[in-house]
Protein backbone atom coordinates (compact mmCIF):
# COMPACT_ATOMS: atom_id res chain seq x y z
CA UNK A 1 -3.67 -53.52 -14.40
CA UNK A 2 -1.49 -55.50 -11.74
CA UNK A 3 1.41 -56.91 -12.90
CA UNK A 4 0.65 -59.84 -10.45
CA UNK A 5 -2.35 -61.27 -12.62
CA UNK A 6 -3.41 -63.99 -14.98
CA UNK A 7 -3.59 -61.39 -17.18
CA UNK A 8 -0.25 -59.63 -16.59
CA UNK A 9 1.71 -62.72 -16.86
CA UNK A 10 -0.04 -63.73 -20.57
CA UNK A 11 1.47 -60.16 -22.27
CA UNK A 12 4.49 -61.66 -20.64
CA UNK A 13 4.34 -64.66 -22.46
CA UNK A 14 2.89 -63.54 -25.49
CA UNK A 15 6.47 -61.02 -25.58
CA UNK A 16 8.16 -64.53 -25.16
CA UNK A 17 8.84 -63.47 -21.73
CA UNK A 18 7.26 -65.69 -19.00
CA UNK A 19 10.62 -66.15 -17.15
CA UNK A 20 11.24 -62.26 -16.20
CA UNK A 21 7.33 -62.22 -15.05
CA UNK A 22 8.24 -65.42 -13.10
CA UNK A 23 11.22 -63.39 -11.51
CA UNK A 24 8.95 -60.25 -10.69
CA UNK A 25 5.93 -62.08 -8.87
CA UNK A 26 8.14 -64.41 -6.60
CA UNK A 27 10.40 -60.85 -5.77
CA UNK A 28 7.00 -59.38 -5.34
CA UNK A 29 3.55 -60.60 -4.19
CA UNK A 30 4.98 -64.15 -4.26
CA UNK A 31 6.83 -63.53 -1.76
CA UNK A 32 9.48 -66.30 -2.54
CA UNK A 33 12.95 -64.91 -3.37
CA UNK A 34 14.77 -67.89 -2.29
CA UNK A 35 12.92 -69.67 -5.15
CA UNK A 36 13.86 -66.65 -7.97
CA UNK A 37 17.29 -67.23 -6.78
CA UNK A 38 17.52 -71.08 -6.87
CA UNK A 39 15.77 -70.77 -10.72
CA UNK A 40 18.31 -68.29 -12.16
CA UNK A 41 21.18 -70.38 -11.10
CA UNK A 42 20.75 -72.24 -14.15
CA UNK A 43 18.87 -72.47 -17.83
CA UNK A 44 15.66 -73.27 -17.24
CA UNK A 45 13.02 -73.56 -20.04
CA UNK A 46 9.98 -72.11 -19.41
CA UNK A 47 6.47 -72.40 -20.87
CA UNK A 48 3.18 -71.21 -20.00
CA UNK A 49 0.60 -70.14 -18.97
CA UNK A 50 -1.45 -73.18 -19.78
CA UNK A 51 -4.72 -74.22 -19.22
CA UNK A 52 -4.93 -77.39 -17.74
CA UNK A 53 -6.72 -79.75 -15.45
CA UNK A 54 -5.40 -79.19 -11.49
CA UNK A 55 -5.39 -83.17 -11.67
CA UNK A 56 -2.43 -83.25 -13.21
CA UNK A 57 -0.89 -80.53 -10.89
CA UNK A 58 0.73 -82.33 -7.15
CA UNK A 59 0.67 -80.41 -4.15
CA UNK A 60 4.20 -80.23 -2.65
CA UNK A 61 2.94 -77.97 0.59
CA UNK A 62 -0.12 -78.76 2.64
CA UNK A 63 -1.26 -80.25 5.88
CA UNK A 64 -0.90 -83.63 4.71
CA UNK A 65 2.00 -85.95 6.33
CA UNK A 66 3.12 -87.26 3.01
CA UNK A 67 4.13 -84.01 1.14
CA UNK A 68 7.46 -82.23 1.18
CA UNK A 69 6.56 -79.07 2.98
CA UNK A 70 3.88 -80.23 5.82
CA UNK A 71 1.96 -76.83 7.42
CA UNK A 72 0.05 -76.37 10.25
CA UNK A 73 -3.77 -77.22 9.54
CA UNK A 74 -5.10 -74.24 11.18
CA UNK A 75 -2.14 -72.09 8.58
CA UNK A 76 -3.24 -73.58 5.48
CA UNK A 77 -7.33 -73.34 6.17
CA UNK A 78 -7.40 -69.83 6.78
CA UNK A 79 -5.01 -68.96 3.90
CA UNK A 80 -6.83 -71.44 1.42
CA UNK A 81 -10.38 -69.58 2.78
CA UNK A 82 -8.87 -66.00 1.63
CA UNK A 83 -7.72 -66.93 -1.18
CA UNK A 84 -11.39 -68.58 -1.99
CA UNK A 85 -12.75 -65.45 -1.03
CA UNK A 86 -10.99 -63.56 -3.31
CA UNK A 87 -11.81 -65.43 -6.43
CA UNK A 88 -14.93 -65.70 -5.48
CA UNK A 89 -15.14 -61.45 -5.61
CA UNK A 90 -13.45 -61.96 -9.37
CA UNK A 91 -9.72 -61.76 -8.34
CA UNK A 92 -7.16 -62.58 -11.95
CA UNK A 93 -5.31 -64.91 -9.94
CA UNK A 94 -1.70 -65.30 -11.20
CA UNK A 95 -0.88 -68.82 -12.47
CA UNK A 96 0.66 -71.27 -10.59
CA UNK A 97 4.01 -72.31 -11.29
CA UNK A 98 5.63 -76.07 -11.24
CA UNK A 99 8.55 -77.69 -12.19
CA UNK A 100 8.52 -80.96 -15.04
CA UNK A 101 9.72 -83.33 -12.72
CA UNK A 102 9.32 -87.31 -12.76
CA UNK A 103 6.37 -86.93 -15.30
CA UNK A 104 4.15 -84.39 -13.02
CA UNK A 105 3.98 -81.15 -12.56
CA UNK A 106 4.92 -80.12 -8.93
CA UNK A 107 3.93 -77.09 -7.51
CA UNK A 108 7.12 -75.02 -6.48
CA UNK A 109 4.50 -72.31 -6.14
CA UNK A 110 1.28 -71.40 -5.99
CA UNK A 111 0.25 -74.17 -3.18
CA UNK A 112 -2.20 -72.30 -1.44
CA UNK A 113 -3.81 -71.41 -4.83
CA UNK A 114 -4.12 -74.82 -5.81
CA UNK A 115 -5.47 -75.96 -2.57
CA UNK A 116 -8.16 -72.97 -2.90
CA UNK A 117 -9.21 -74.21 -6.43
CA UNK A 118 -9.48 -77.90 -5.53
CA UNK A 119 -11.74 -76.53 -2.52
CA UNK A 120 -13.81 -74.66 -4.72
CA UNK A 121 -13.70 -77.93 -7.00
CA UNK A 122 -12.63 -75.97 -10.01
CA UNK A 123 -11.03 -78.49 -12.84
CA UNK A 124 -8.88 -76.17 -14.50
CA UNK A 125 -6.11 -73.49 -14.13
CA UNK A 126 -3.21 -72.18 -15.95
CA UNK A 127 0.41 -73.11 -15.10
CA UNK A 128 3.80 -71.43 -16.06
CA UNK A 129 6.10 -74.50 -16.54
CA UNK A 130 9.77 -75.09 -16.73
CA UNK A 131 12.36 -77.96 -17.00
CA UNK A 132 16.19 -77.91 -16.67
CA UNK A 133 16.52 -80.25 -19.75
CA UNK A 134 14.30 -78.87 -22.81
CA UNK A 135 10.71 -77.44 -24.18
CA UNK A 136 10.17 -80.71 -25.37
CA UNK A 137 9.94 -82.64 -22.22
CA UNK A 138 7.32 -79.82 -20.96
CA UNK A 139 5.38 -80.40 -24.27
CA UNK A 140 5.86 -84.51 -24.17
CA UNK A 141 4.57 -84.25 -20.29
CA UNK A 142 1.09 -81.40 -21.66
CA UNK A 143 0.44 -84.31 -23.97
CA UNK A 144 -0.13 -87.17 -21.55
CA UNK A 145 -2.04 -85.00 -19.76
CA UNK A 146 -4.27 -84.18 -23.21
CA UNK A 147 -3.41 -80.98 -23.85
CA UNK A 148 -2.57 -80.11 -27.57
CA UNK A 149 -0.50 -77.01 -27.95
CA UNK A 150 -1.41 -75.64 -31.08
């Protein structure tokens, strides 16, 4: 098994681990080691992988004006078609992951992915979630967005 999977990054959380997976994927196929640096220079609490409903997950890279990270149209159509085509053939994508932050989660990566999934017009994914301040404001935010941790 990959350890850049769905499926990977659950034993990680079931070891009560997420955060080291977190820290392997963006060194690895991630491909975002600025962000694994920026995350481990302070506590973060971490939580996840959830199911939940992409509505409540916000884009913070696309082609659209408004968004913090605005790419090229062409860019972001032929990486959101790959990516489609690879879940399409049955790839375990690896959740996305987004920070708490003014009551949504943002997507600090996993952009692409998300745009993929809304293209396919999935409704749900999981998400590996963390906040500087505490579990509980991860867990207050799951539950306005109906999800009941058991």
């Amino acid at each position: 098994m990959s350890l850049f999977t769905l499926s990977a990054a659950n034993e990680y959380a079931r070891a009560n681990d997420i955060e080291t997976w977190v820290h392997l994927f963006l060194n690895g196929e991630g491909n975002n080691i600025v962000m694994s640096e920026e995350l481990k220079k302070k506590k973060r609490y971490w939580l996840g992988p959830i199911e939940i409903d992409i509505k409540y997950m916000e884009r913070v890279v696309g082609p659209e004006e408004h968004l913090e990270y605005v790419e090229d149209i062409n860019w972001w159509n032929y990486n959101i078609d790959q990516i489609c085509n690879r879940l399409e053939a049955g790839w375990d994508m690896p959740p996305l992951t987004a920070e708490n932050r003014n009551g949504n989660f943002k997507i600090n990566d996993g952009n692409h992915r998300l745009g993929a999934l809304q293209k396919l017009k999935r409704r749900k994914y999981y998400l590996i979630i963390w906040d500087d301040y505490s579990y509980e404001n991860i867990i207050n935010q799951l539950k306005n967005c109906g999800v009941n941790l058991k």
